[in-house]
N, C-alpha and C. Protein backbone atom coordinates (compact mmCIF):
# COMPACT_ATOMS: atom_id res chain seq x y z
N UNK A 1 93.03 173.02 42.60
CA UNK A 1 93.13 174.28 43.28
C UNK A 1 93.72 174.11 44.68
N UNK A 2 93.52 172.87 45.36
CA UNK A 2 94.17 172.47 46.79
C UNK A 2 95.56 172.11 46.93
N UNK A 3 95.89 171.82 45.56
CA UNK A 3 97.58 171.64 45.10
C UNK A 3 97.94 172.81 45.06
N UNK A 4 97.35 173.18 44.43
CA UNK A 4 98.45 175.20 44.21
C UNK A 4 98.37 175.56 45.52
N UNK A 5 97.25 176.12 46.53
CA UNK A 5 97.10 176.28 47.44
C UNK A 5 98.00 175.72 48.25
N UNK A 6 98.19 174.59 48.84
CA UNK A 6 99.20 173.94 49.98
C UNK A 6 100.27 174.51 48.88
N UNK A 7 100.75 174.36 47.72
CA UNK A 7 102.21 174.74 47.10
C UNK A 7 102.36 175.75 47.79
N UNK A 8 101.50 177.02 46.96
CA UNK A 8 101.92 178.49 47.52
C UNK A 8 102.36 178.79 48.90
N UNK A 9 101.65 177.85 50.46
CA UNK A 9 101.22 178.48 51.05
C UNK A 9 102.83 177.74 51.61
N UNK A 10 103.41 176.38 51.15
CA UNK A 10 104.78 175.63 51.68
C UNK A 10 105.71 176.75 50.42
N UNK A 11 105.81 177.21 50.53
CA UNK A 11 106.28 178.08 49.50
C UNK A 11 107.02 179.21 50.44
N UNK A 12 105.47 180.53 50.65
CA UNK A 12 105.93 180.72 51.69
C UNK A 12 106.82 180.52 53.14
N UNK A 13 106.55 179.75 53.78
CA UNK A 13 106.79 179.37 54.84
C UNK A 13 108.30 178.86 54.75
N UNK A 14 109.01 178.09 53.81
CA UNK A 14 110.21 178.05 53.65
C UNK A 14 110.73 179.66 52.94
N UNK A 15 110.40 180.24 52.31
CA UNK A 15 110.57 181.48 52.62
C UNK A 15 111.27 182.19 53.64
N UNK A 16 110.29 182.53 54.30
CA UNK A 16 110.16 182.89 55.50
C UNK A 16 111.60 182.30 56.87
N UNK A 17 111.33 180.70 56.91
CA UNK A 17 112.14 180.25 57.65
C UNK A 17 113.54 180.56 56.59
N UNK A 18 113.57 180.58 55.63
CA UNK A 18 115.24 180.87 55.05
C UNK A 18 115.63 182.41 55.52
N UNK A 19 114.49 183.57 55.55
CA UNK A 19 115.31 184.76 56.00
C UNK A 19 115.58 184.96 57.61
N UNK A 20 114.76 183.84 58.22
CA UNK A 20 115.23 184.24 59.81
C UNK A 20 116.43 183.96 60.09
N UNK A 21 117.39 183.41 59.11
CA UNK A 21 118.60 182.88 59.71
C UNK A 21 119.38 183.92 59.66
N UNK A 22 120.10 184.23 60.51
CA UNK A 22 121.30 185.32 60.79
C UNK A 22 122.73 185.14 60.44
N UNK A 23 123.17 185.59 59.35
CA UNK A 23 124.63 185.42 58.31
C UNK A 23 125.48 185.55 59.94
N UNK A 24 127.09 185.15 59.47
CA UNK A 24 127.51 184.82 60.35
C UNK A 24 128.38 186.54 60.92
N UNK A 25 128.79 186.82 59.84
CA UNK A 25 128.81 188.26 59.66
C UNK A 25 127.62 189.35 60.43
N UNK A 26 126.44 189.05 60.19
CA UNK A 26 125.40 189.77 60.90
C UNK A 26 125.69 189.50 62.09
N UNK A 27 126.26 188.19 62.86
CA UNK A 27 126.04 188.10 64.06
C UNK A 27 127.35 188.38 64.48
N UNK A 28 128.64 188.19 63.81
CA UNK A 28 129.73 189.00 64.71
C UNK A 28 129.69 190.65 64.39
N UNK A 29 129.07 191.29 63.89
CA UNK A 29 129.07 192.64 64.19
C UNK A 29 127.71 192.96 64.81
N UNK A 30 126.68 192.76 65.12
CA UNK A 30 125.40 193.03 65.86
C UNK A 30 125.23 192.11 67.64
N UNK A 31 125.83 190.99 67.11
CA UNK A 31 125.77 190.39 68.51
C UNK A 31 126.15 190.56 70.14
N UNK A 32 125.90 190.62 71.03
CA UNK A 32 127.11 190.74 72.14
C UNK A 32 127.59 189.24 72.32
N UNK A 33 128.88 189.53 72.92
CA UNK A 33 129.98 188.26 73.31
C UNK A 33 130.35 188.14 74.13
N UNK A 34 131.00 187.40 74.36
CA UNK A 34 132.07 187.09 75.48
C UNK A 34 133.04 186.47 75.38
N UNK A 35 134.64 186.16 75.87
CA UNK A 35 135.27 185.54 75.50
C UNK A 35 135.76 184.49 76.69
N UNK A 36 136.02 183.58 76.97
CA UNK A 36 136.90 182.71 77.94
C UNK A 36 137.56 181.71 77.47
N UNK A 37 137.88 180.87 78.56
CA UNK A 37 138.47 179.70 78.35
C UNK A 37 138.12 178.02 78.37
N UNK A 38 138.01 177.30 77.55
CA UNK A 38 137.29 176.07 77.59
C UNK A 38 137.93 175.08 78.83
N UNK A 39 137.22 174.80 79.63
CA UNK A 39 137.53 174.31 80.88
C UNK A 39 137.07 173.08 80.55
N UNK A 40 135.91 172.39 80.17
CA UNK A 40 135.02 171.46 80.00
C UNK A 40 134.66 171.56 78.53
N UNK A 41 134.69 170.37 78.04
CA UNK A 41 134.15 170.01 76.73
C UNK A 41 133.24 168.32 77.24
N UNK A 42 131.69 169.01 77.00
CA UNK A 42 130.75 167.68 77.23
C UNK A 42 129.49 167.79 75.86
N UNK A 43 128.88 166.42 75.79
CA UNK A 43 128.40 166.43 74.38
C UNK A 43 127.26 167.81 74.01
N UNK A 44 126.47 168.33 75.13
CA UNK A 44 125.60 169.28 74.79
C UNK A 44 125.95 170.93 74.95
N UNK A 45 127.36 171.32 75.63
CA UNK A 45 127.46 172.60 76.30
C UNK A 45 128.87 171.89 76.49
N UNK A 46 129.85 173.54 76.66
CA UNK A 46 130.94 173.71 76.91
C UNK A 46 131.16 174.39 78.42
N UNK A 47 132.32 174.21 79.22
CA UNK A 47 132.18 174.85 80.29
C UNK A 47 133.77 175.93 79.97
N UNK A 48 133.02 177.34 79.99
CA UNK A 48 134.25 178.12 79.81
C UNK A 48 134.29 178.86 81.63
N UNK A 49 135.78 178.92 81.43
CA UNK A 49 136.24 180.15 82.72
C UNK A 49 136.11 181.77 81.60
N UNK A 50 135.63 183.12 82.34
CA UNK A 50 135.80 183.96 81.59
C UNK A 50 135.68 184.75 83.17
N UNK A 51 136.58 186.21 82.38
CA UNK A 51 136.83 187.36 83.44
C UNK A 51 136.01 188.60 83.04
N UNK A 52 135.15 188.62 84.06
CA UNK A 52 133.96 189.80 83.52
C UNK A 52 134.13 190.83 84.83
N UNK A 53 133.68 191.95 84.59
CA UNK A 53 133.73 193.26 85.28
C UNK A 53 132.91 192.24 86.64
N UNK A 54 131.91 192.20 86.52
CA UNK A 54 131.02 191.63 87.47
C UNK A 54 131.36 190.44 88.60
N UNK A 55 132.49 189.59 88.48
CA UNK A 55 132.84 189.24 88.98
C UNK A 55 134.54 188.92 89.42
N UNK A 56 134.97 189.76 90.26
CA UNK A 56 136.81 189.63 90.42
C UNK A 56 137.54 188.87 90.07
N UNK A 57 137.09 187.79 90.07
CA UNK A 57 137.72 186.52 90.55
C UNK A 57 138.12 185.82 88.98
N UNK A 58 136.64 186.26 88.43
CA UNK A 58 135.82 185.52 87.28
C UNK A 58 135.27 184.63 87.48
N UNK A 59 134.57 184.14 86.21
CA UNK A 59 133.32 183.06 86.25
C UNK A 59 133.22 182.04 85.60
N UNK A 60 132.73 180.78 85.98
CA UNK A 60 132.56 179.55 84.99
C UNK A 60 130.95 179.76 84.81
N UNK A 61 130.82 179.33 83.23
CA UNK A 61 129.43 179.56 82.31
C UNK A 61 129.71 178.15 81.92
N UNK A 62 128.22 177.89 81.65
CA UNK A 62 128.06 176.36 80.68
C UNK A 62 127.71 176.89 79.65
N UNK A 63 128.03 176.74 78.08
CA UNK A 63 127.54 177.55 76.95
C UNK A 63 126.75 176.21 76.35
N UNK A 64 125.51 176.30 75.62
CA UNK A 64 124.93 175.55 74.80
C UNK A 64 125.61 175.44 74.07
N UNK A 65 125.89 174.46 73.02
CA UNK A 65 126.46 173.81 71.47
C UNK A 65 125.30 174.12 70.93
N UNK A 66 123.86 174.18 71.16
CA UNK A 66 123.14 174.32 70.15
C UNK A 66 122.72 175.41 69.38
N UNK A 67 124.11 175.74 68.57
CA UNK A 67 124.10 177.03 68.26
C UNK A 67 122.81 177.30 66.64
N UNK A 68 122.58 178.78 66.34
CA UNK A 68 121.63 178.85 65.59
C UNK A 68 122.59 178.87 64.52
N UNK A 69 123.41 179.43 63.95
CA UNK A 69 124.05 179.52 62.75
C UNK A 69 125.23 178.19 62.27
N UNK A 70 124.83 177.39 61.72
CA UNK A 70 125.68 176.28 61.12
C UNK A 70 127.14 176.38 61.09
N UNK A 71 127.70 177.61 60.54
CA UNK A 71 128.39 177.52 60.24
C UNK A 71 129.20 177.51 61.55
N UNK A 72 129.26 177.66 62.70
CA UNK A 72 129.81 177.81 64.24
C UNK A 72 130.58 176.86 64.28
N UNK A 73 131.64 177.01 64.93
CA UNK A 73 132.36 175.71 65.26
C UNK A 73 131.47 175.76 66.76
N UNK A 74 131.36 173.68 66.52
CA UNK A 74 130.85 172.88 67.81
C UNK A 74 131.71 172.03 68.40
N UNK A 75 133.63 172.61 67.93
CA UNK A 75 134.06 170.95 68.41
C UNK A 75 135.23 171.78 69.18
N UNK A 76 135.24 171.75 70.12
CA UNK A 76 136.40 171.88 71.20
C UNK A 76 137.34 171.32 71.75
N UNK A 77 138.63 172.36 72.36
CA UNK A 77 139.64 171.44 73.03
C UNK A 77 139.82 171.82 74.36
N UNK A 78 140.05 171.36 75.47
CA UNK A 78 139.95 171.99 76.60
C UNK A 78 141.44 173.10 76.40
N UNK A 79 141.46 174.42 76.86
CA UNK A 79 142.47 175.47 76.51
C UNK A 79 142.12 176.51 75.58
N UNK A 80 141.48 176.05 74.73
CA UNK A 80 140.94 176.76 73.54
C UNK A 80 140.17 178.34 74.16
N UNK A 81 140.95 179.37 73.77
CA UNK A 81 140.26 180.38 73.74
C UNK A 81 138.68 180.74 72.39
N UNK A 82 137.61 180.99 73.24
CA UNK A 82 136.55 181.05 72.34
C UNK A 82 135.76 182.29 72.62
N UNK A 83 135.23 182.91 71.49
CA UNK A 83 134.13 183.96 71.78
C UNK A 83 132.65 183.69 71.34
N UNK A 84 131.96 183.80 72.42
CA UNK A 84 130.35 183.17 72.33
C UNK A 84 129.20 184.29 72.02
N UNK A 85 128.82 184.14 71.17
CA UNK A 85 127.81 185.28 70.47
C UNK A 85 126.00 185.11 70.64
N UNK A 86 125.76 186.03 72.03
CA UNK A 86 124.45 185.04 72.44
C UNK A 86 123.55 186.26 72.24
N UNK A 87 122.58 185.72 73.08
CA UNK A 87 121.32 187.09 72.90
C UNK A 87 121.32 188.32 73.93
N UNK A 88 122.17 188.26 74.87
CA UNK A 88 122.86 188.82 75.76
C UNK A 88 122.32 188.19 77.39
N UNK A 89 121.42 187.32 77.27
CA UNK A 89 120.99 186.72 78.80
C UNK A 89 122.24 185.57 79.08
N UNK A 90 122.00 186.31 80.35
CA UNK A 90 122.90 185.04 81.22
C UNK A 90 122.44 184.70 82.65
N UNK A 91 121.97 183.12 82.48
CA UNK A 91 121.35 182.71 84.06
C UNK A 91 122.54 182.68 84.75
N UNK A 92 121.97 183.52 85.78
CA UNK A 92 122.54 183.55 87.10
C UNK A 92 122.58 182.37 88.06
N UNK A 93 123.04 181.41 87.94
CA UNK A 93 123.00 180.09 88.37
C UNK A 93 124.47 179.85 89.21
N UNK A 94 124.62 178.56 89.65
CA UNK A 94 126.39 178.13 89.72
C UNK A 94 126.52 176.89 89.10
N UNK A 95 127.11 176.52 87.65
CA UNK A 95 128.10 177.84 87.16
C UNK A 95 126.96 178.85 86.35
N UNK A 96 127.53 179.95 86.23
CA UNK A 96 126.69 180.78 85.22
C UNK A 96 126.22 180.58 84.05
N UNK A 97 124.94 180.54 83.28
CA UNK A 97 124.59 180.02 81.67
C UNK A 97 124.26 181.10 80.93
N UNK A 98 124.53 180.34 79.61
CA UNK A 98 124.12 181.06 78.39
C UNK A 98 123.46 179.84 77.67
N UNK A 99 122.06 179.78 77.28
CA UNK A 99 121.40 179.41 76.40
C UNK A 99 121.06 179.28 75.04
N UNK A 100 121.04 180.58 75.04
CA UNK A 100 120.61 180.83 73.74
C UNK A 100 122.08 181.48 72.74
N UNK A 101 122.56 180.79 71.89
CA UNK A 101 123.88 180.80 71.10
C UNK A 101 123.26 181.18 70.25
N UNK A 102 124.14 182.07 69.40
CA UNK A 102 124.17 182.69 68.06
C UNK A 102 125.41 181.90 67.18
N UNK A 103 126.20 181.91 67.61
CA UNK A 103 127.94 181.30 67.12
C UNK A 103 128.43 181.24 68.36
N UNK A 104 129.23 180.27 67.94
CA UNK A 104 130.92 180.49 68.39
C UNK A 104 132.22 180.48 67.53
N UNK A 105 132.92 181.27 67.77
CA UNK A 105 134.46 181.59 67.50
C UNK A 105 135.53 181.26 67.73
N UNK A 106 136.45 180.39 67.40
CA UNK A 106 137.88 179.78 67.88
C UNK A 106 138.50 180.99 67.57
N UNK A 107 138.74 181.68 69.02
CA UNK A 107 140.15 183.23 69.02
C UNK A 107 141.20 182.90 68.97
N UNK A 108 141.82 181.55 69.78
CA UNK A 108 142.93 181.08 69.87
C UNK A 108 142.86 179.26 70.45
N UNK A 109 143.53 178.52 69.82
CA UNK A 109 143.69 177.33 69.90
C UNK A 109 144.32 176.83 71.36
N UNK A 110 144.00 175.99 72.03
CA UNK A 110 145.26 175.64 72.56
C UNK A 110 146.34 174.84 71.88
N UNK A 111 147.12 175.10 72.50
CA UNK A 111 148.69 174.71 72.08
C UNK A 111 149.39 173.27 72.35
């Protein structure tokens, strides 16, 4: 009865962890983004330049690689235009962050 029990109950629980994952589709139409430019490519986070209302000039962000959806591209070139699909927080730091990744998107390659 302690076999079925732990079965059922690891049963569940992978369950469960299989529907929290967010299709990649769910997250480019529900997500917010952003788009810039890869300035920095280092092993844990990317450093993009991007031009936001909020700042004139624009801004450098460090983006996490540790994105939630697999299927994301994690491999960069410095030039590479990319769009980053997060939870919409961004630390206000210098440079500016994003933590928490949903995907990322190769918009345009560099050349």
């Amino acid at each position: 009865m302690k076999k079925l029990m732990a079965f059922v109950l690891a049963l569940v629980y992978l369950i469960g962890m299989v529907g929290c994952s967010k299709s990649m589709h769910y997250i480019i139409e529900n997500e917010p983004n952003i788009t810039g430019i890869v300035k920095e490519v280092h092993h844990n986070y990317i450093l993009i330049y991007m031009e936001t209302d909020g700042y004139p000039h624009g801004a450098d962000c460090t983006v996490s690689l540790n994105v939630e959806n697999k299927d994301s591209m994690t491999h960069f070139s410095v030039g590479d235009e990319v769009t980053i699909y997060y939870d919409g927080t961004i630390a206000e730091s210098d440079p500016l962050q994003i933590n928490t990744v949903y995907a990322i998107t190769l918009k345009t390659p560099t050349e």
